[in-house]
N, C-alpha and C. Protein backbone atom coordinates (compact mmCIF):
# COMPACT_ATOMS: atom_id res chain seq x y z
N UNK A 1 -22.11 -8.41 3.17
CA UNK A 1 -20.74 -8.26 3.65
C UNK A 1 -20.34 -6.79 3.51
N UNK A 2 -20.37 -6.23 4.44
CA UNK A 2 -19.34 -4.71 4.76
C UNK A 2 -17.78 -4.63 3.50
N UNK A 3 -17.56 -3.83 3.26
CA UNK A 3 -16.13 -3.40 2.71
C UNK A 3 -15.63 -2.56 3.82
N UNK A 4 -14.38 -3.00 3.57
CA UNK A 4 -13.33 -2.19 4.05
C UNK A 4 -12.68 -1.34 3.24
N UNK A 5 -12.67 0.04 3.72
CA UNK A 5 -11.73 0.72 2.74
C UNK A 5 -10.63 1.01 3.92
N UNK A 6 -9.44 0.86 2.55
CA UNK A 6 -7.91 1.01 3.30
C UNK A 6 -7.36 1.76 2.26
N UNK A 7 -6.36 2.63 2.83
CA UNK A 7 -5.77 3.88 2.57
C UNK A 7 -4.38 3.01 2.05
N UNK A 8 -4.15 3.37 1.09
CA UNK A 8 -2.67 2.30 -0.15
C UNK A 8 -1.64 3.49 -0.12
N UNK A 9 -0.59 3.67 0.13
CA UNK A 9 0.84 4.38 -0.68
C UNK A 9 1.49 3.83 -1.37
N UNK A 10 2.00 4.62 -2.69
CA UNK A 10 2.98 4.18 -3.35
C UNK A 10 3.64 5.59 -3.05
N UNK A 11 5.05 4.48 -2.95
CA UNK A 11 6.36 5.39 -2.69
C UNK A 11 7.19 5.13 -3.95
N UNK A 12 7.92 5.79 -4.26
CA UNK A 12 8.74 5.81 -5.31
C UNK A 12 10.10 6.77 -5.29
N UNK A 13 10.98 6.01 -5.47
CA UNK A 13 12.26 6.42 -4.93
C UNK A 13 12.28 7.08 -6.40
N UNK A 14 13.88 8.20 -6.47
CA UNK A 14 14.49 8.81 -8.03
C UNK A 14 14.68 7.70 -8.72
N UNK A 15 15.11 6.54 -8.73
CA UNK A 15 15.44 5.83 -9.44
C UNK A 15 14.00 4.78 -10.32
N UNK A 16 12.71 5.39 -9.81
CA UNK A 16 11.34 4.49 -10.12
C UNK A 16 10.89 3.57 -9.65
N UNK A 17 11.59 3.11 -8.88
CA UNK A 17 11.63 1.89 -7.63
C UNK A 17 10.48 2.01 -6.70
N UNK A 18 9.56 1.21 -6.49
CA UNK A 18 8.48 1.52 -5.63
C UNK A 18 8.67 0.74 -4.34
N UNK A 19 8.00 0.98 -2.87
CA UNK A 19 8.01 0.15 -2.19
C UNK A 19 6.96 -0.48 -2.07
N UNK A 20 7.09 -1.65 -1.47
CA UNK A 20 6.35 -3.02 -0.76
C UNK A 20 6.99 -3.53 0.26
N UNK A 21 5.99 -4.26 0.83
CA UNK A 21 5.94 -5.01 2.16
C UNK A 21 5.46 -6.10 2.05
N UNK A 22 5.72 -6.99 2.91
CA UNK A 22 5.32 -8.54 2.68
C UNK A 22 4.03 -8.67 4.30
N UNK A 23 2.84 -9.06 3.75
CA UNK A 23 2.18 -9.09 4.96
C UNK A 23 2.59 -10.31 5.96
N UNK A 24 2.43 -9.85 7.27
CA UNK A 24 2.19 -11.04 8.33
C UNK A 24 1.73 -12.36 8.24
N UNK A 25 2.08 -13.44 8.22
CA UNK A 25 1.66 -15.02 8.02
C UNK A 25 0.70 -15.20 8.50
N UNK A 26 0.13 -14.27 9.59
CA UNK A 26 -0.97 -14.32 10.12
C UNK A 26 -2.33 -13.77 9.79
N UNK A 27 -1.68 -12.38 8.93
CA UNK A 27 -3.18 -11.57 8.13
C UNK A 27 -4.25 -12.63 6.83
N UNK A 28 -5.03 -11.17 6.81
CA UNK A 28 -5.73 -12.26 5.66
C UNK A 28 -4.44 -11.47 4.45
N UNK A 29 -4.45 -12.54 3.73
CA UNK A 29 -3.51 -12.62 2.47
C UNK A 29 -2.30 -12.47 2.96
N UNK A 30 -2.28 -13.32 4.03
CA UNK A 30 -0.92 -13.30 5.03
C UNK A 30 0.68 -13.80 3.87
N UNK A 31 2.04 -13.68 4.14
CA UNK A 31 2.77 -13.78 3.42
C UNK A 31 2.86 -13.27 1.80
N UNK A 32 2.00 -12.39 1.60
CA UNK A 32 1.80 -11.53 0.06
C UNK A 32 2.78 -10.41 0.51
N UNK A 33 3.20 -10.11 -0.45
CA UNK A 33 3.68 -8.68 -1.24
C UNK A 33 2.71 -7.65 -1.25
N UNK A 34 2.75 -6.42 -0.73
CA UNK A 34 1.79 -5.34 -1.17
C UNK A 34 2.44 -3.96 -0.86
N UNK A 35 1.00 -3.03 -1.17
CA UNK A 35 1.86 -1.49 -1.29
C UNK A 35 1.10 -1.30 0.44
N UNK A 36 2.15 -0.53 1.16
CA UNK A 36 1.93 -0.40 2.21
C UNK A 36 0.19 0.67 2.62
N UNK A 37 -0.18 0.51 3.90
CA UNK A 37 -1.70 0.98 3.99
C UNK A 37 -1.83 0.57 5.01
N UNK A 38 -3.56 0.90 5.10
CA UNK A 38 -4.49 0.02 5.85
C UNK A 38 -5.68 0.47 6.12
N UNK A 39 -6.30 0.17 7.24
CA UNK A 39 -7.98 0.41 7.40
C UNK A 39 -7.99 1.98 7.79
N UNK A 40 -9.32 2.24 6.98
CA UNK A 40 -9.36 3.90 7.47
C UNK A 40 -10.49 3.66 8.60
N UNK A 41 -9.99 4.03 9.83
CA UNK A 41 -10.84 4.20 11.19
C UNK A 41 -12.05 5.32 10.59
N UNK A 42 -13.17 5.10 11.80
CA UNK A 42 -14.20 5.65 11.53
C UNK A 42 -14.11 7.13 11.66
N UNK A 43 -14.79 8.01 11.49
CA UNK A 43 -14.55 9.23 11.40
C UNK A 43 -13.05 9.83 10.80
N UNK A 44 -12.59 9.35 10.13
CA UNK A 44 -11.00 9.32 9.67
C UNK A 44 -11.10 9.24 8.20
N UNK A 45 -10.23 10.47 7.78
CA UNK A 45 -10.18 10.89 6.39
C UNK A 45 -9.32 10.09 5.86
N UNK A 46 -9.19 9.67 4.01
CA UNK A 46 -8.57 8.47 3.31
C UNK A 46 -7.00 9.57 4.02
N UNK A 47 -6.53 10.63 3.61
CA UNK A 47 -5.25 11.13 3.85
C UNK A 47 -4.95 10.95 5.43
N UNK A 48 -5.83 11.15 6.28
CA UNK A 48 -5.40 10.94 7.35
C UNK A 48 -5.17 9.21 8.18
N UNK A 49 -5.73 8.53 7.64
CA UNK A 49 -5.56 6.96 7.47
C UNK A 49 -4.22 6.42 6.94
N UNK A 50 -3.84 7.55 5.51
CA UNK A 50 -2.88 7.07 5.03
C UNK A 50 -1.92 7.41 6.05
N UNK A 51 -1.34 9.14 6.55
CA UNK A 51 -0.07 9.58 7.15
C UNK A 51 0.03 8.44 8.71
N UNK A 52 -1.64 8.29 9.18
CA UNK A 52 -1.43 7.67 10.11
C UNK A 52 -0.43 5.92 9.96
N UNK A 53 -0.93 5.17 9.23
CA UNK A 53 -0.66 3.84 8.71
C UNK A 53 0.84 3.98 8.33
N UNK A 54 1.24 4.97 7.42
CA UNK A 54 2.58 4.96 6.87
C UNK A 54 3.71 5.33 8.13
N UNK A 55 3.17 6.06 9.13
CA UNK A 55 3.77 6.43 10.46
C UNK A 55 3.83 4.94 10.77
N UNK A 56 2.93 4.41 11.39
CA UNK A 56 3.08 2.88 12.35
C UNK A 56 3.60 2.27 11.74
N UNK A 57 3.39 2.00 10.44
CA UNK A 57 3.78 1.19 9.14
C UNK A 57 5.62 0.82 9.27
N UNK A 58 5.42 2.59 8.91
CA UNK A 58 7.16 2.60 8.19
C UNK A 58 8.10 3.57 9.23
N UNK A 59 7.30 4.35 10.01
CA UNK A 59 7.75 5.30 10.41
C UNK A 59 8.25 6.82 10.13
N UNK A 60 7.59 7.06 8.45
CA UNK A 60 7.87 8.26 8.11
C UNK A 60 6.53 9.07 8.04
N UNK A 61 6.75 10.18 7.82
CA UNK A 61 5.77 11.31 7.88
C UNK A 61 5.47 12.14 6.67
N UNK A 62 4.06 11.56 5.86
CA UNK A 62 4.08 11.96 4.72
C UNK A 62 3.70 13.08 4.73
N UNK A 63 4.39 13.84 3.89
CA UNK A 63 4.17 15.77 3.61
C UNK A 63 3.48 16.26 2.71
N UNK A 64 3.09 15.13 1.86
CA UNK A 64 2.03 15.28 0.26
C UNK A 64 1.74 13.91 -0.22
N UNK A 65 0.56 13.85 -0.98
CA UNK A 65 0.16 12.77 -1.62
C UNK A 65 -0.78 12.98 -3.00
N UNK A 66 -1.09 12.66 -3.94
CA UNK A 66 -2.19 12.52 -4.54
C UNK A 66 -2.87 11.52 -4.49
N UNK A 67 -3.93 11.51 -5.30
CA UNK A 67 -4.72 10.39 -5.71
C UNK A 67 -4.44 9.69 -6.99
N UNK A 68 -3.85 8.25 -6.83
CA UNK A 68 -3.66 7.48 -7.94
C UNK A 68 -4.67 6.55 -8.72
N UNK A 69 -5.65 6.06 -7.84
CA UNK A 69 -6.72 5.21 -7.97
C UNK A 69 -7.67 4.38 -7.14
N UNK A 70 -8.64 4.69 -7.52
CA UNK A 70 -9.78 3.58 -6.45
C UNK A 70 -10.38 2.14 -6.60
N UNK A 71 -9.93 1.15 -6.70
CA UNK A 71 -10.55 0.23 -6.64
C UNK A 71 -11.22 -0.63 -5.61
N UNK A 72 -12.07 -1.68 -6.48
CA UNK A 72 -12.85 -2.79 -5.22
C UNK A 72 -12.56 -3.99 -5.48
N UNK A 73 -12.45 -5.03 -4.63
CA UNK A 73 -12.13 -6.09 -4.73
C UNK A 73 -13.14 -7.19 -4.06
N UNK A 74 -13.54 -8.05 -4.16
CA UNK A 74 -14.45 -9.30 -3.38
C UNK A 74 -13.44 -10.18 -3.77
N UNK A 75 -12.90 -10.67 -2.47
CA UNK A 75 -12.05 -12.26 -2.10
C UNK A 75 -12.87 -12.84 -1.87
N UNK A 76 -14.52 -13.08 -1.58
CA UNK A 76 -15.26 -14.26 -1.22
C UNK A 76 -15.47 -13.92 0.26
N UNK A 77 -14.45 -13.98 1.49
CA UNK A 77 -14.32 -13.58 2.40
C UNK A 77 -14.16 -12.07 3.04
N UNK A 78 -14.27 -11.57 2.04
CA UNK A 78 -13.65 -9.80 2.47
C UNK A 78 -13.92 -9.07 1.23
N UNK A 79 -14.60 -7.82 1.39
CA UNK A 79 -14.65 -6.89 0.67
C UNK A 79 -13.54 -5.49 1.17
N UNK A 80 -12.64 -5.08 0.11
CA UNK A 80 -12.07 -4.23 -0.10
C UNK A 80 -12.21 -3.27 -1.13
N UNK A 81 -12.54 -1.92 -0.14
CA UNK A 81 -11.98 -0.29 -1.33
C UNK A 81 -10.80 -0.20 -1.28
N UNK A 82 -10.03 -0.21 -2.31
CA UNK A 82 -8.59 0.33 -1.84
C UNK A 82 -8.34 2.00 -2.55
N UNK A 83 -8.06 2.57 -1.66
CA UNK A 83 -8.04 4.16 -1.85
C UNK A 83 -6.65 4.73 -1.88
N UNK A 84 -5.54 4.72 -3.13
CA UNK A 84 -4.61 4.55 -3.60
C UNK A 84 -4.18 5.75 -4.02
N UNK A 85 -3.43 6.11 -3.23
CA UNK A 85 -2.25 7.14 -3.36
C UNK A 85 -0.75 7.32 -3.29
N UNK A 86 -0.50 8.24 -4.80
CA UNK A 86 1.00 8.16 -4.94
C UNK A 86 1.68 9.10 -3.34
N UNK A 87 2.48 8.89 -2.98
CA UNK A 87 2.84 9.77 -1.56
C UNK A 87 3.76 10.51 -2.38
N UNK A 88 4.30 12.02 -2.54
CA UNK A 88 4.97 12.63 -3.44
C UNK A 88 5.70 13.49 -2.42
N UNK A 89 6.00 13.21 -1.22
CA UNK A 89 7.56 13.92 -0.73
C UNK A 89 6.85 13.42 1.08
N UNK A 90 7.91 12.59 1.91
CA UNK A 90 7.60 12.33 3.06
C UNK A 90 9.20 12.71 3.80
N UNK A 91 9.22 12.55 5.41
CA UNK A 91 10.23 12.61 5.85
C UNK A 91 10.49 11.67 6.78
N UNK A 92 11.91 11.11 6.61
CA UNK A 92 12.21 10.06 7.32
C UNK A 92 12.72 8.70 6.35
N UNK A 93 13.00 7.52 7.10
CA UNK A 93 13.55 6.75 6.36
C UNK A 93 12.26 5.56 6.11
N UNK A 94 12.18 4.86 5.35
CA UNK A 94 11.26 3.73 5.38
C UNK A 94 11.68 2.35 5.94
N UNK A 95 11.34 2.32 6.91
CA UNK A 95 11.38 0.86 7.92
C UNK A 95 10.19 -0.07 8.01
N UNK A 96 10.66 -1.44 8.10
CA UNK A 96 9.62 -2.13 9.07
C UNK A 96 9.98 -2.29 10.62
N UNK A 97 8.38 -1.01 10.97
CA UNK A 97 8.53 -1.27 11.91
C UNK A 97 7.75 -2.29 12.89
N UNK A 98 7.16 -2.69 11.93
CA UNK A 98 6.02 -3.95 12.64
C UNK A 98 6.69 -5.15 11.87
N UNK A 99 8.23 -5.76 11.84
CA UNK A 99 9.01 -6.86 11.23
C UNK A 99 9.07 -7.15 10.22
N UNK A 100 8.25 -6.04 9.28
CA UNK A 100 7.46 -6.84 7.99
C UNK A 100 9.14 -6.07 6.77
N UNK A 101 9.20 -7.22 6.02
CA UNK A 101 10.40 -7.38 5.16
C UNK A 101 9.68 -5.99 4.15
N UNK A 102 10.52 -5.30 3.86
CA UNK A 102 10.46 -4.22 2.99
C UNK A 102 11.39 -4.84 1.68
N UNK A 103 10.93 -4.12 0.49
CA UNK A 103 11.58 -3.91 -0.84
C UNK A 103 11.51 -3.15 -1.73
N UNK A 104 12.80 -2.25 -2.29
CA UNK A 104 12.50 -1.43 -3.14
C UNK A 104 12.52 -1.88 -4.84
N UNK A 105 11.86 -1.87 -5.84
CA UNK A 105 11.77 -2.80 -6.51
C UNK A 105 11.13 -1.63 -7.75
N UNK A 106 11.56 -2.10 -8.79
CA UNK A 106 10.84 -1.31 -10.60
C UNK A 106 9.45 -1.50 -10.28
N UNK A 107 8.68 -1.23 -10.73
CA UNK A 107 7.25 -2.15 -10.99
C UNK A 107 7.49 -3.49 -12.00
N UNK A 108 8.08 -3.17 -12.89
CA UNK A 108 8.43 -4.54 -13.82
C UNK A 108 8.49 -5.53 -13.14
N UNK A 109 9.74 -5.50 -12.14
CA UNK A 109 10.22 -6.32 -11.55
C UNK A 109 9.67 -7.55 -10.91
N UNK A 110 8.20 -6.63 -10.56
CA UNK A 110 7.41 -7.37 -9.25
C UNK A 110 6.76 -8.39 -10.09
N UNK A 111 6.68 -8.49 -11.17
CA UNK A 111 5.44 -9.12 -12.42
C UNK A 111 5.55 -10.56 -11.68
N UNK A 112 6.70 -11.25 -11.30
CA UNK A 112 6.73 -12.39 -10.25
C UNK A 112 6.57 -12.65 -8.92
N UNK A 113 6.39 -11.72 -8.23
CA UNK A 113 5.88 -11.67 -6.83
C UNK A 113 4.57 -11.75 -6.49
N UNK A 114 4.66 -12.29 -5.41
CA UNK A 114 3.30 -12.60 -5.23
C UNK A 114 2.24 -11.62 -4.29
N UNK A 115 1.47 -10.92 -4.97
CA UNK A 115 0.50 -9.86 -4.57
C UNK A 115 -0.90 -9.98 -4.19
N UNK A 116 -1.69 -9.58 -3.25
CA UNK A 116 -3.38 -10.08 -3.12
C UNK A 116 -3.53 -9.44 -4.37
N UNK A 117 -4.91 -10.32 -4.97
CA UNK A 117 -5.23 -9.90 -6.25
C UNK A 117 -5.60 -8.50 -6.51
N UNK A 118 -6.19 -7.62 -5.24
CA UNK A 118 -6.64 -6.22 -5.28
C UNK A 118 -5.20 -5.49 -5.83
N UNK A 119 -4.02 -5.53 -5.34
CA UNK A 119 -3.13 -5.06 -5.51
C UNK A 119 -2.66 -5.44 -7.06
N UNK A 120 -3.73 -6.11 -7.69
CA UNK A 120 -2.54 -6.43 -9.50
C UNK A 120 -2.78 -5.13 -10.23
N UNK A 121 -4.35 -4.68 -10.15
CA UNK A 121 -4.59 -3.02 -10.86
C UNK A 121 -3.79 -2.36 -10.40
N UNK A 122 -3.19 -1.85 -9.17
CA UNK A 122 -1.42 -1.01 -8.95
C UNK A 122 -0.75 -1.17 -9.58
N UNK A 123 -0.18 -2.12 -9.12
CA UNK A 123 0.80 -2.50 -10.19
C UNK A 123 0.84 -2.72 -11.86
N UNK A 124 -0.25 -2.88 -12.23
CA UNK A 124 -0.35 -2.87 -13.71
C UNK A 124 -0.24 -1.03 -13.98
N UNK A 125 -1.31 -0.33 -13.09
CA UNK A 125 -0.75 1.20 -13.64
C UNK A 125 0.31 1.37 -13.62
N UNK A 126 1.16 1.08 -12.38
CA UNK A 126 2.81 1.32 -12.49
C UNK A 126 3.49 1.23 -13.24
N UNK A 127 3.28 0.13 -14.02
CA UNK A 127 3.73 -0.55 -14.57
C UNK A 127 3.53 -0.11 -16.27
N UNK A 128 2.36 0.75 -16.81
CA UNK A 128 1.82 1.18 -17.60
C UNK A 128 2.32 2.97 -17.39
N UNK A 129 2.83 3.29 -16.57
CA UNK A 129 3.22 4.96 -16.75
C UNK A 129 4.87 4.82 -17.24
């Protein structure tokens, strides 16, 4: 089985509040909570995957990012890299623009929401700084 690597943002408002998105009923891990992303196209750098994704995504235009963390995941059905970066100054507002319910939220907060399991190591760092 192939992996997919997908390009992750965490956004974080002044107040420590991170965002998430709730996936499509239709994806795999459809109706979850997660940090916004997605597949890095071929010949396509993890940063350029990310500004691209967070554009279609949300509609803003990230201006900086680091690197927060890399993990892998096996669902049985799907292998995932997730290639996880804090986004540290973008422009524009954060929307769904593909319908998907947005939330700005502590990391604490989320400890009850429901996340694909790749996404619990995020949130536990978040949650741990």
């Amino acid at each position: 089985m192939d992996t997919i690597t997908v390009a992750v943002g965490v956004l974080t408002d002044s107040a420590r509040r991170v965002l998430v998105s709730r996936r499509p009923p239709h994806a795999h891990q459809g109706g979850l909570w997660e940090f916004p992303g997605g597949k890095v196209d071929p010949g396509e750098s993890i940063g350029e995957a990310l500004a691209r994704e967070l554009l279609e995504e949300l509609g803003i235009v990230v201006e900086s990012s680091e690197p927060l963390m890399v993990l892998e995941h096996d669902y049985g059905d799907k292998c995932v890299r997730l290639d996880v970066h804090r986004v540290l100054h973008w422009r524009g507002e954060p929307r769904g623009l593909e319908a998907q319910p947005l939330a700005w939220k502590l990391p604490e907060d989320l400890l009850g929401w429901s996340f694909p399991a790749a996404n619990t190591p995020i949130l536990e760092r978040l949650i741990a700084v």
